[in-house]
C-alpha atoms as a PDB file:
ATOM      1  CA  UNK A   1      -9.115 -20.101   9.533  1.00  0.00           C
ATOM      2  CA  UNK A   2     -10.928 -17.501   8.022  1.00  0.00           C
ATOM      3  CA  UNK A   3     -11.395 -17.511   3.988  1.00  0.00           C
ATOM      4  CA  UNK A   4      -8.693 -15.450   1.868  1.00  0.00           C
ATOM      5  CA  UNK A   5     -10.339 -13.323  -0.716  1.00  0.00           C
ATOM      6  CA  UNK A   6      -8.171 -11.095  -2.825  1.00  0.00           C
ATOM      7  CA  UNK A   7     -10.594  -8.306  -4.314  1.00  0.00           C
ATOM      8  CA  UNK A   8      -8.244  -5.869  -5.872  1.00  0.00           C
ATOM      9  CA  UNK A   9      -4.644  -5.931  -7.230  1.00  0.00           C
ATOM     10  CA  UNK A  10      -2.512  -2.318  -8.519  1.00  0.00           C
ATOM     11  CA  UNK A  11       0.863  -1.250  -9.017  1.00  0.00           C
ATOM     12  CA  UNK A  12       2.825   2.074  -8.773  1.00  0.00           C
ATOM     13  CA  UNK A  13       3.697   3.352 -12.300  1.00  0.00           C
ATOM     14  CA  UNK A  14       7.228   2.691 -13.006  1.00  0.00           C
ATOM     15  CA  UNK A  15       9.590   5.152 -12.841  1.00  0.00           C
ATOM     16  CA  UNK A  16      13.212   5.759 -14.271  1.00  0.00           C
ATOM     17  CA  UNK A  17      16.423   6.944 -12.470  1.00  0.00           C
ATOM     18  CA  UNK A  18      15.955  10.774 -11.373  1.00  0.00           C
ATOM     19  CA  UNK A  19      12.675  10.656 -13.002  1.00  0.00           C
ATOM     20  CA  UNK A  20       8.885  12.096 -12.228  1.00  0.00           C
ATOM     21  CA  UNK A  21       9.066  10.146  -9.426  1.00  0.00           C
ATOM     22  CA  UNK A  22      12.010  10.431  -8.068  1.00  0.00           C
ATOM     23  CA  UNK A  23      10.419  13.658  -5.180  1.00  0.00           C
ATOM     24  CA  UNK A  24       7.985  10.735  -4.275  1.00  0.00           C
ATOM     25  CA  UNK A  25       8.783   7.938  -1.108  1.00  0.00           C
ATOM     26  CA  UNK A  26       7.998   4.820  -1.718  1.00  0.00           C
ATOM     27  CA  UNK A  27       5.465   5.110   1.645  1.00  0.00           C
ATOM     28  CA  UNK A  28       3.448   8.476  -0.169  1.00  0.00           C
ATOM     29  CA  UNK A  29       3.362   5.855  -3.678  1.00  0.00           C
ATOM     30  CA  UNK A  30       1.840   3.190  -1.910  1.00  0.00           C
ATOM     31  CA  UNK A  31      -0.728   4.694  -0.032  1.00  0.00           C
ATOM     32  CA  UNK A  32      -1.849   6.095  -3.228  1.00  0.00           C
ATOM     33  CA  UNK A  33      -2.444   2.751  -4.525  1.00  0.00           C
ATOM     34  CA  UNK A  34      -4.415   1.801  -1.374  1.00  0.00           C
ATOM     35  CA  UNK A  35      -6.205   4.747  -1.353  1.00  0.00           C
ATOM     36  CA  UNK A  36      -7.234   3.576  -5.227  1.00  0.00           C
ATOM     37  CA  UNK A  37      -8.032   0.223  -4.044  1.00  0.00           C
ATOM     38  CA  UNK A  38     -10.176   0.901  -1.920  1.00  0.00           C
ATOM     39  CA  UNK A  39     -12.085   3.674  -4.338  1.00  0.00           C
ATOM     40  CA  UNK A  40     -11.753   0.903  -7.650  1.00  0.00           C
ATOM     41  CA  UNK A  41     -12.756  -1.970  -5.068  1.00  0.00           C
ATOM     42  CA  UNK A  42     -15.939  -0.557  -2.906  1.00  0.00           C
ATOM     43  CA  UNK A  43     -14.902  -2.524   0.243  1.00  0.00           C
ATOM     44  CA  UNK A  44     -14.817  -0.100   2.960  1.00  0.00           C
ATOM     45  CA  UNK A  45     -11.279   0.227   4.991  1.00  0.00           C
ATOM     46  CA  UNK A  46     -12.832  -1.368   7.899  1.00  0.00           C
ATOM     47  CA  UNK A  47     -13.372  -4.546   6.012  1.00  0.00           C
ATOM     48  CA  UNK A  48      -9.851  -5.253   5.490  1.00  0.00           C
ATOM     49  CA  UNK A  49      -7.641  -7.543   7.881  1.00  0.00           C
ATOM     50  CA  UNK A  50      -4.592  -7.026   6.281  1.00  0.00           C
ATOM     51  CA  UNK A  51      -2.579  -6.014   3.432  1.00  0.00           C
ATOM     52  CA  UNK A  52       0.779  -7.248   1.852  1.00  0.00           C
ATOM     53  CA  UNK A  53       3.115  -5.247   0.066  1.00  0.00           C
ATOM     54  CA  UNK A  54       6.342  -5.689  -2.181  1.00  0.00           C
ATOM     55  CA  UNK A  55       9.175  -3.576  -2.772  1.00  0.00           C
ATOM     56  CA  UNK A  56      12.505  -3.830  -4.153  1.00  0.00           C
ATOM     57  CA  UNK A  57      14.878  -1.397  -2.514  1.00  0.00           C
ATOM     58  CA  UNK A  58      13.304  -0.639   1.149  1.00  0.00           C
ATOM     59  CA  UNK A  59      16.648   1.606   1.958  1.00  0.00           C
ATOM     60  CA  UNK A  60      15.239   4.349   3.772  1.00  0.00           C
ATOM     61  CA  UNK A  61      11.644   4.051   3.518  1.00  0.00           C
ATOM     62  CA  UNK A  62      11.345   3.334   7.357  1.00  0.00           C
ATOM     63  CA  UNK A  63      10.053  -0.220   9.102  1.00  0.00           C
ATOM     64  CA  UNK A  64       7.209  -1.739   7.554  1.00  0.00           C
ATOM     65  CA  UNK A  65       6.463   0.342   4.711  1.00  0.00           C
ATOM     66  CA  UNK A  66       3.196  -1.333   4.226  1.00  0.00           C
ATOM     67  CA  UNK A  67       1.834  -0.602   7.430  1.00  0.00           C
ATOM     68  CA  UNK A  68       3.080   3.413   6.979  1.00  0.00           C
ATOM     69  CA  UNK A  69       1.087   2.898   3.549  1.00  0.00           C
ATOM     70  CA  UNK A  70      -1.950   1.188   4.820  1.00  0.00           C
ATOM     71  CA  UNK A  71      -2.146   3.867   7.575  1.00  0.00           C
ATOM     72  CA  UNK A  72      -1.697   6.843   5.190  1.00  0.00           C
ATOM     73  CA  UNK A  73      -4.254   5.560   2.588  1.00  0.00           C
ATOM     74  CA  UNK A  74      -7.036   5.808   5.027  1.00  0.00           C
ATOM     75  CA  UNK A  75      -6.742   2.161   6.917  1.00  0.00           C
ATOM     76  CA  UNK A  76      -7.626   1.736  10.318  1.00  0.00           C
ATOM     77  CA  UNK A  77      -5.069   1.049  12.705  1.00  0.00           C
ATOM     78  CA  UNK A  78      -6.080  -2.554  13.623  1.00  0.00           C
ATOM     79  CA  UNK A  79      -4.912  -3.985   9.471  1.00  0.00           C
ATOM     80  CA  UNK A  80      -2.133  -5.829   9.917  1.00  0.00           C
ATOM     81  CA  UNK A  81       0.547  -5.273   7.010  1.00  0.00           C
ATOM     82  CA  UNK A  82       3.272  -6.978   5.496  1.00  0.00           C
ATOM     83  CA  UNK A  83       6.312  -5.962   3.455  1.00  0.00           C
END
């Protein structure tokens, strides 16, 4: 088993009902916050294996919205995602 290193942690802002968010997917918000990662972090996108995301209400946001974000925010295809 390899070693698990966690190098960077960040959030979507939070948003209210109908608010400046509300034109954004939840997919578009979260590849913004790996494309930030990986800017705040350094570690180029080929060095991560695989990233883990949480959200609340994944009505209509597709399958896997971590993998559409990982994808989107400049991961290569081979990271393996989690929602």
């Amino acid at each position: 088993m390899k070693d698990v290193v966690i190098v960077g942690a960040l959030r979507t802002p939070i948003g209210c009902f109908r608010g400046a968010l509300a034109g954004h997917s939840a997919v578009e918000l979260g590849s913004l916050v790996v494309k930030a990662l990986i800017e705040r972090t350094g570690v180029p996108a080929y060095a991560v294996d695989e990233v883990i995301l949480g959200q609340v209400l994944t009505a209509g946001a597709g399958q896997n919205p971590a993998r559409q974000s990982a994808i989107k925010g400049g991961l290569p295809n081979s990271v393996s995602a989690i929602t």
